[in-house]
PDB file of N, CA and C in Angstrom:
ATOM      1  N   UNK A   1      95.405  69.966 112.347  1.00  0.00           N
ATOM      2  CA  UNK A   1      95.150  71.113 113.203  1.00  0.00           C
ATOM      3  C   UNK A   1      96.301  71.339 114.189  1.00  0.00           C
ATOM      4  N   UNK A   2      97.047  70.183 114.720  1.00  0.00           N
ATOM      5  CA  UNK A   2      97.389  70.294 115.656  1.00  0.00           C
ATOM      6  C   UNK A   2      99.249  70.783 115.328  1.00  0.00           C
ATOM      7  N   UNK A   3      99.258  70.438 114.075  1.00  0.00           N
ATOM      8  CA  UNK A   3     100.407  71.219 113.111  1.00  0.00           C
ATOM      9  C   UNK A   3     100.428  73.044 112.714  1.00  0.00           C
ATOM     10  N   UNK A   4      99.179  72.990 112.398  1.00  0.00           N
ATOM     11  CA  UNK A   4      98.630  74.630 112.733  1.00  0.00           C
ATOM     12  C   UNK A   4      99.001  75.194 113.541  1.00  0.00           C
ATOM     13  N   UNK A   5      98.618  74.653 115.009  1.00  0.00           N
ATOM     14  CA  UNK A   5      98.670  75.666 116.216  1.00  0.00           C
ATOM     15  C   UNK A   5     100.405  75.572 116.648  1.00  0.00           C
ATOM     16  N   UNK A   6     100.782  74.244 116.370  1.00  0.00           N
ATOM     17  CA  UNK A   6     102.886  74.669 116.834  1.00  0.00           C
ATOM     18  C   UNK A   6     103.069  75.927 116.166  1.00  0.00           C
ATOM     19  N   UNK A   7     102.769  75.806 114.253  1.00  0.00           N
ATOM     20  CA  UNK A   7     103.505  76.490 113.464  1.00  0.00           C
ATOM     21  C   UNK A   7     103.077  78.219 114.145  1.00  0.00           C
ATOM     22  N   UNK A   8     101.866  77.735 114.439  1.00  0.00           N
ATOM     23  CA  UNK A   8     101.143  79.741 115.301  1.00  0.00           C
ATOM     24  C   UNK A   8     101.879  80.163 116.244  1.00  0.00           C
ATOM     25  N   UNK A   9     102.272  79.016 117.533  1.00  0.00           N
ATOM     26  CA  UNK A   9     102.768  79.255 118.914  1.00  0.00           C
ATOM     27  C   UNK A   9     104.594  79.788 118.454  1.00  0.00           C
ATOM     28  N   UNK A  10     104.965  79.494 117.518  1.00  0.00           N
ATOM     29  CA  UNK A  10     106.363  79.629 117.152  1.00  0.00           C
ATOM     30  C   UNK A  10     106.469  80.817 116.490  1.00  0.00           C
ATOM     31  N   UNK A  11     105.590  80.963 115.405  1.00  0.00           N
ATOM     32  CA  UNK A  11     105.341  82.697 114.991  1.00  0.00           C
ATOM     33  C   UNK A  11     105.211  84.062 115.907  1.00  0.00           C
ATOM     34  N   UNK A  12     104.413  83.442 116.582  1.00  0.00           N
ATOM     35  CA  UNK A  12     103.595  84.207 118.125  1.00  0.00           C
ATOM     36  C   UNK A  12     105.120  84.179 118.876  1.00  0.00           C
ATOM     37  N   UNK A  13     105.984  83.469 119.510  1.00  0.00           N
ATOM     38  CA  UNK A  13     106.795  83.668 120.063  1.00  0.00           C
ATOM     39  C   UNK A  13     107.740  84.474 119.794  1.00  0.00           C
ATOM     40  N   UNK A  14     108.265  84.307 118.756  1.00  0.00           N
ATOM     41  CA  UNK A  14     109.299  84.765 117.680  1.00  0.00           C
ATOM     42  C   UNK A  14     109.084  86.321 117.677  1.00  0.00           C
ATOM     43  N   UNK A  15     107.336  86.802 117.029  1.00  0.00           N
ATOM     44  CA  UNK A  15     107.137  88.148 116.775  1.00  0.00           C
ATOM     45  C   UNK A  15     107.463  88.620 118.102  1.00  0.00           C
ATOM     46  N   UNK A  16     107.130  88.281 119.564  1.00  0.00           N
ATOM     47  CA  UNK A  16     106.415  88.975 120.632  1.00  0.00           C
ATOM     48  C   UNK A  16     107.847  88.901 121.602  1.00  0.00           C
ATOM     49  N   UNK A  17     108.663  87.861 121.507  1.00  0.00           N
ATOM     50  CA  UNK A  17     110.025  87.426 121.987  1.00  0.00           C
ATOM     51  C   UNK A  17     109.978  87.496 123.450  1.00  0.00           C
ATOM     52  N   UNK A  18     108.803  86.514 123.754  1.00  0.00           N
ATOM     53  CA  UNK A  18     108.588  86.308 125.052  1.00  0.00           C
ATOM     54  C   UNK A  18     108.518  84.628 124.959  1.00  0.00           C
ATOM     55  N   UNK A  19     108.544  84.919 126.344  1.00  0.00           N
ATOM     56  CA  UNK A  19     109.195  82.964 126.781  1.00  0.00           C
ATOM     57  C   UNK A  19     108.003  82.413 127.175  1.00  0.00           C
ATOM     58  N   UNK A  20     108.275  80.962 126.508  1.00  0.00           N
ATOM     59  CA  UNK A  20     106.954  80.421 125.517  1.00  0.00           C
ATOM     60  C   UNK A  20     107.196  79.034 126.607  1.00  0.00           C
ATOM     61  N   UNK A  21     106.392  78.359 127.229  1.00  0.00           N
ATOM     62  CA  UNK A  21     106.199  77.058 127.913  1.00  0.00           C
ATOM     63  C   UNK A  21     105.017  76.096 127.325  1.00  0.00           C
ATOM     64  N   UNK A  22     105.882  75.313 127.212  1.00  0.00           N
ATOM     65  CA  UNK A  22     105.079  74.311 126.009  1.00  0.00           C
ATOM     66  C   UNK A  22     105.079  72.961 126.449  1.00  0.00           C
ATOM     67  N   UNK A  23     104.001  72.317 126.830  1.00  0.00           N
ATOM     68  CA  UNK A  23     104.484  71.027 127.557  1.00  0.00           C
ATOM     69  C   UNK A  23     104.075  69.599 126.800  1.00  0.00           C
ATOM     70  N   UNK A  24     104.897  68.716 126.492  1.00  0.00           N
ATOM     71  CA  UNK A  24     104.349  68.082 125.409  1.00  0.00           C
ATOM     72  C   UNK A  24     104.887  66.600 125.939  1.00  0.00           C
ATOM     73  N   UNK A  25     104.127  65.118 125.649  1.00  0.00           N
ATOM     74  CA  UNK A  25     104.855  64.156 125.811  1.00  0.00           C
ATOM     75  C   UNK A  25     105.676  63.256 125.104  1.00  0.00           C
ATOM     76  N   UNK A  26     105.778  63.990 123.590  1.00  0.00           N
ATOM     77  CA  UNK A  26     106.499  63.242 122.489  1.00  0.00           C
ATOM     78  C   UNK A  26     107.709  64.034 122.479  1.00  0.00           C
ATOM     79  N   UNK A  27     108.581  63.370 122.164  1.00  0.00           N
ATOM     80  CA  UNK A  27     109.947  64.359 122.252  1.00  0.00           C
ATOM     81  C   UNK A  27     109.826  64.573 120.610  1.00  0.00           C
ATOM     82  N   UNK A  28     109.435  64.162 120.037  1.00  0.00           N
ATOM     83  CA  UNK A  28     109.543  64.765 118.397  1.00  0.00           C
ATOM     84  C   UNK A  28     108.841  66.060 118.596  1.00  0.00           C
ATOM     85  N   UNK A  29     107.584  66.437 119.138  1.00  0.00           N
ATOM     86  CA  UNK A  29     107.126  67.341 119.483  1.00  0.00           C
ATOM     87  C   UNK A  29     107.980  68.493 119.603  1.00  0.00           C
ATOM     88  N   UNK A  30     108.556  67.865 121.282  1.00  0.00           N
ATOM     89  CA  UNK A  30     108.578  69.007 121.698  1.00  0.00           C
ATOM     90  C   UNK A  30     110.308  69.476 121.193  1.00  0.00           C
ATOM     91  N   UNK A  31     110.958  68.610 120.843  1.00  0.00           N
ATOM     92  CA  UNK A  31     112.129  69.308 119.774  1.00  0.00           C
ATOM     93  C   UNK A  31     111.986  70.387 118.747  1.00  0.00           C
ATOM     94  N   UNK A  32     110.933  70.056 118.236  1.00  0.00           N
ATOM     95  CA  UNK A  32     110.606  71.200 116.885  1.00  0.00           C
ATOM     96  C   UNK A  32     110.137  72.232 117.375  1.00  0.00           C
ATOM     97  N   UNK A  33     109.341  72.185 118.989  1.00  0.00           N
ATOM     98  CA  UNK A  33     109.076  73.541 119.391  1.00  0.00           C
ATOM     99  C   UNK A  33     109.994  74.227 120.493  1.00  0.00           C
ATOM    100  N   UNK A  34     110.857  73.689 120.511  1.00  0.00           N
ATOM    101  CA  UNK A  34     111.618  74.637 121.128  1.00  0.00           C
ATOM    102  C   UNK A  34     113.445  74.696 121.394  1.00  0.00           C
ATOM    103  N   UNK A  35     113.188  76.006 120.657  1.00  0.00           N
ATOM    104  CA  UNK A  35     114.228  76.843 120.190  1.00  0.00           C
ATOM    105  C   UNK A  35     114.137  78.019 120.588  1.00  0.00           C
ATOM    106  N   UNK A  36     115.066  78.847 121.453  1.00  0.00           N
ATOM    107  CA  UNK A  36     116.761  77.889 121.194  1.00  0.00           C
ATOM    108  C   UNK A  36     116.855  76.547 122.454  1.00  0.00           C
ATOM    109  N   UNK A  37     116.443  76.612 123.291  1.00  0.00           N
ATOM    110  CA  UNK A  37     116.068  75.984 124.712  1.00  0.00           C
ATOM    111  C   UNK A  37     115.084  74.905 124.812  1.00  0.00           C
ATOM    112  N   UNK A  38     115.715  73.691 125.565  1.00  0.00           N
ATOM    113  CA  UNK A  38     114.757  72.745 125.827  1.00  0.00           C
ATOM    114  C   UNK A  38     114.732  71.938 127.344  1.00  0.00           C
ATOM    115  N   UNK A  39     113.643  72.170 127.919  1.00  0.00           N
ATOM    116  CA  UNK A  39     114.006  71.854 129.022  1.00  0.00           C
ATOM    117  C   UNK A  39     113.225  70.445 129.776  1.00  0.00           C
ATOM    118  N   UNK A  40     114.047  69.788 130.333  1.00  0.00           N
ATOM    119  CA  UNK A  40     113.435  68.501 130.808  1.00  0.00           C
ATOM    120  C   UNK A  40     112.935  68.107 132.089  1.00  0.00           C
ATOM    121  N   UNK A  41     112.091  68.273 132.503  1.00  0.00           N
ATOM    122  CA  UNK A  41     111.495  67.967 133.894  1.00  0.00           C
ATOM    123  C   UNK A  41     111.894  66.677 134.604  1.00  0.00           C
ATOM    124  N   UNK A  42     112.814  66.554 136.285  1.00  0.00           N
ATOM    125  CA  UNK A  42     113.097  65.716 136.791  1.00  0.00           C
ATOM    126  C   UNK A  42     112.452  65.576 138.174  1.00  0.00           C
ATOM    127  N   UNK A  43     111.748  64.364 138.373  1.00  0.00           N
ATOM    128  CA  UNK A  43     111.072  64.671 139.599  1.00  0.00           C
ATOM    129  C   UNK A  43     110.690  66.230 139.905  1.00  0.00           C
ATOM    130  N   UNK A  44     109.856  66.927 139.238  1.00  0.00           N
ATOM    131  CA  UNK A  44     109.255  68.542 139.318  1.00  0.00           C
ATOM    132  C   UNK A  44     110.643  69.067 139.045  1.00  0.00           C
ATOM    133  N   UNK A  45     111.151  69.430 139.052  1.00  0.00           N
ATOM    134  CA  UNK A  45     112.551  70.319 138.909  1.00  0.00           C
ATOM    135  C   UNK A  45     112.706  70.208 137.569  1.00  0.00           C
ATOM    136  N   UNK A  46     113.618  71.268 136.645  1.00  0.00           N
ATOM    137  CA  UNK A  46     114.717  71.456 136.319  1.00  0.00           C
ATOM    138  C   UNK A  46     115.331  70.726 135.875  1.00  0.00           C
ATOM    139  N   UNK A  47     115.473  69.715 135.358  1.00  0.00           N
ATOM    140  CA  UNK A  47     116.715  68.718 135.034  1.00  0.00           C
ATOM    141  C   UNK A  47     117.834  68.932 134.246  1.00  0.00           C
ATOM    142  N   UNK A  48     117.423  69.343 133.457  1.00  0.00           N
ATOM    143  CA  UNK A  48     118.016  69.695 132.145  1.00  0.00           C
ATOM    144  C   UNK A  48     117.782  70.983 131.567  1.00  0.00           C
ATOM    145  N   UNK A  49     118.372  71.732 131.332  1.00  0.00           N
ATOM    146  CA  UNK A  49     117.715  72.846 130.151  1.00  0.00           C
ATOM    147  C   UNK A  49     119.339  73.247 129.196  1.00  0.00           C
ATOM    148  N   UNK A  50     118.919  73.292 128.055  1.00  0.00           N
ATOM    149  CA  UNK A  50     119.500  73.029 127.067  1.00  0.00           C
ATOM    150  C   UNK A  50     119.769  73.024 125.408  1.00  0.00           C
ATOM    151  N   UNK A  51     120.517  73.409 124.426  1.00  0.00           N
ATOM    152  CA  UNK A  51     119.815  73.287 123.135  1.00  0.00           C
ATOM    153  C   UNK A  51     119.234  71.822 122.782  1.00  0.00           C
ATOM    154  N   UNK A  52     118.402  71.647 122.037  1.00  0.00           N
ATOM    155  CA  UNK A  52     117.920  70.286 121.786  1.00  0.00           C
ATOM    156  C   UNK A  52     119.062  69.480 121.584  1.00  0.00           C
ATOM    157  N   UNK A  53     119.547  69.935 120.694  1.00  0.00           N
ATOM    158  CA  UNK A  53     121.542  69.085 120.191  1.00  0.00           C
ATOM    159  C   UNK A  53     121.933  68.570 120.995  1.00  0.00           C
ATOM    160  N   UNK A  54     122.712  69.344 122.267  1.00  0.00           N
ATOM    161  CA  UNK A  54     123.721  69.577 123.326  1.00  0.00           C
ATOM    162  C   UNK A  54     122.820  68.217 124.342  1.00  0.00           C
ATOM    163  N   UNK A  55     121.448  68.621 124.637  1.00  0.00           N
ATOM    164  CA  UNK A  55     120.844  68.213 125.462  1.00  0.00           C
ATOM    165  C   UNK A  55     120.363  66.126 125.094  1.00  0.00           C
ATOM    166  N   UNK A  56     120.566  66.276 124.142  1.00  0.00           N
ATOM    167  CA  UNK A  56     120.610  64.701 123.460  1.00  0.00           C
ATOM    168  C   UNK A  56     121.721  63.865 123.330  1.00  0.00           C
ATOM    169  N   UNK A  57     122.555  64.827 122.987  1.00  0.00           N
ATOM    170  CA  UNK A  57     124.019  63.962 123.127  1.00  0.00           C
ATOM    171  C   UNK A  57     124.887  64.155 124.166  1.00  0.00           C
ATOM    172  N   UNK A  58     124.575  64.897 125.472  1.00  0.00           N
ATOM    173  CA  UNK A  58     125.191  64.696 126.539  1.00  0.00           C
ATOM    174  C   UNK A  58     124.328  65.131 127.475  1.00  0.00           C
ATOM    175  N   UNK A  59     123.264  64.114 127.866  1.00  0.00           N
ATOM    176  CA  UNK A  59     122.085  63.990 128.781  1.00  0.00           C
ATOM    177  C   UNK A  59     122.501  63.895 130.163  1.00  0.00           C
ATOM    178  N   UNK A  60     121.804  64.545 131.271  1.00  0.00           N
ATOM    179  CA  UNK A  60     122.391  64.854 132.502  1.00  0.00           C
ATOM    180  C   UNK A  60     121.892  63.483 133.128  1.00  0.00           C
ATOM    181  N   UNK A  61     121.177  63.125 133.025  1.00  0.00           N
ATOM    182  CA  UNK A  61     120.306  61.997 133.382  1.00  0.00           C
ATOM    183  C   UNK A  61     119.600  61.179 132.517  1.00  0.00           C
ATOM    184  N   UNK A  62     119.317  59.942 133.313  1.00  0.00           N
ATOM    185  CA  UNK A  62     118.899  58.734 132.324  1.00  0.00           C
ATOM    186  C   UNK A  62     117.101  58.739 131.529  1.00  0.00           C
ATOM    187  N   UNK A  63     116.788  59.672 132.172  1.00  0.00           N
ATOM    188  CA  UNK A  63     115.565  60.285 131.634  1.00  0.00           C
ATOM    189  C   UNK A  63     115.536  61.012 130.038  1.00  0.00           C
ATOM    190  N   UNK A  64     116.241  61.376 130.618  1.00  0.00           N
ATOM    191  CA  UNK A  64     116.508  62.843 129.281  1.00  0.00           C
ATOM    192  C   UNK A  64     117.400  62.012 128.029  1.00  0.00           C
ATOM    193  N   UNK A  65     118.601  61.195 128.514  1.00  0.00           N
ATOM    194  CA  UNK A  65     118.771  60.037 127.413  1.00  0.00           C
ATOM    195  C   UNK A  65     117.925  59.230 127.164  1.00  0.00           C
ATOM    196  N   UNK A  66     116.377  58.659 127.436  1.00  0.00           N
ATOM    197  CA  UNK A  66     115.851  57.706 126.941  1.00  0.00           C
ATOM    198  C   UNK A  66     115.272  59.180 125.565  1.00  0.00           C
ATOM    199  N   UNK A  67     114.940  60.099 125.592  1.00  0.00           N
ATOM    200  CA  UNK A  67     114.216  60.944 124.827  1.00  0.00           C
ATOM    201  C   UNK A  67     114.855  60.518 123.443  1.00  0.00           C
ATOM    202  N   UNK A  68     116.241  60.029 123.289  1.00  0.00           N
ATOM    203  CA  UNK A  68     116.833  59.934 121.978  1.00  0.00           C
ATOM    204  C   UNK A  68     115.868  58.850 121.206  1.00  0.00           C
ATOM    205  N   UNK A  69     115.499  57.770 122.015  1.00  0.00           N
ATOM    206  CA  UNK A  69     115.308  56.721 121.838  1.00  0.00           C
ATOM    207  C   UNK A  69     113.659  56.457 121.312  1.00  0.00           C
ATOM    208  N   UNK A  70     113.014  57.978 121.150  1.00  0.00           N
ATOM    209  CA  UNK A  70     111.513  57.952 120.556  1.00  0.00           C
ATOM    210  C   UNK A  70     111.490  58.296 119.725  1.00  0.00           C
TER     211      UNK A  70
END
Protein backbone atom coordinates (compact mmCIF):
# COMPACT_ATOMS: atom_id res chain seq x y z
CA UNK A 1 0.00 0.00 0.00
CA UNK A 2 2.42 2.15 1.10
CA UNK A 3 4.25 1.82 -2.50
CA UNK A 4 0.83 2.86 -3.98
CA UNK A 5 0.45 6.06 -2.30
CA UNK A 6 4.51 7.42 -3.20
CA UNK A 7 3.82 6.16 -6.81
CA UNK A 8 0.12 8.55 -6.46
CA UNK A 9 1.90 11.53 -4.50
CA UNK A 10 4.56 11.69 -7.52
CA UNK A 11 1.87 11.46 -10.32
CA UNK A 12 -0.27 14.04 -8.35
CA UNK A 13 2.75 16.30 -8.19
CA UNK A 14 4.07 16.01 -11.56
CA UNK A 15 0.33 16.50 -13.20
CA UNK A 16 -0.55 19.60 -10.80
CA UNK A 17 3.36 20.99 -10.61
CA UNK A 18 2.97 22.14 -7.26
CA UNK A 19 5.45 21.75 -4.40
CA UNK A 20 5.00 18.58 -2.71
CA UNK A 21 6.40 18.20 1.23
CA UNK A 22 6.96 14.83 2.11
CA UNK A 23 8.41 13.92 5.36
CA UNK A 24 9.87 10.60 5.75
CA UNK A 25 12.54 8.85 8.13
CA UNK A 26 14.25 6.42 5.73
CA UNK A 27 16.43 8.08 3.34
CA UNK A 28 15.68 5.29 0.73
CA UNK A 29 12.28 6.72 1.00
CA UNK A 30 12.64 9.83 0.83
CA UNK A 31 15.29 9.80 -2.24
CA UNK A 32 12.82 8.19 -4.59
CA UNK A 33 10.35 10.85 -3.63
CA UNK A 34 11.90 13.65 -4.28
CA UNK A 35 12.74 15.11 -7.40
CA UNK A 36 14.28 17.34 -8.50
CA UNK A 37 14.96 18.64 -4.72
CA UNK A 38 15.78 17.18 -1.45
CA UNK A 39 15.83 18.80 1.54
CA UNK A 40 17.35 18.03 4.98
CA UNK A 41 16.21 19.36 8.22
CA UNK A 42 18.95 20.80 10.76
CA UNK A 43 18.02 21.60 14.16
CA UNK A 44 14.31 22.95 12.49
CA UNK A 45 15.99 24.80 9.67
CA UNK A 46 16.99 24.27 6.30
CA UNK A 47 20.13 22.45 6.17
CA UNK A 48 20.50 21.31 3.08
CA UNK A 49 18.36 21.50 0.02
CA UNK A 50 19.58 19.92 -2.94
CA UNK A 51 19.50 17.24 -5.85
CA UNK A 52 19.58 13.87 -4.10
CA UNK A 53 23.16 13.27 -6.08
CA UNK A 54 24.82 16.65 -5.28
CA UNK A 55 23.34 16.46 -1.75
CA UNK A 56 25.05 12.90 -0.88
CA UNK A 57 28.25 13.42 -2.20
CA UNK A 58 28.96 16.79 -0.90
CA UNK A 59 26.92 16.98 2.41
CA UNK A 60 26.86 20.35 4.23
CA UNK A 61 26.82 18.66 7.46
CA UNK A 62 27.47 15.53 9.34
CA UNK A 63 23.82 14.73 9.46
CA UNK A 64 23.02 14.76 5.95
CA UNK A 65 26.38 12.56 5.36
CA UNK A 66 25.29 9.87 7.75
CA UNK A 67 22.00 9.56 5.16
CA UNK A 68 24.59 7.77 2.69
CA UNK A 69 25.16 5.31 5.20
CA UNK A 70 21.28 3.73 5.33
Amino acid sequence: MREHEQVELIRLQRRCWRLLFIWSRTTREALVMSRPRFAVRVAGEIGQLDEPETLISRPNFAVVAELSAD
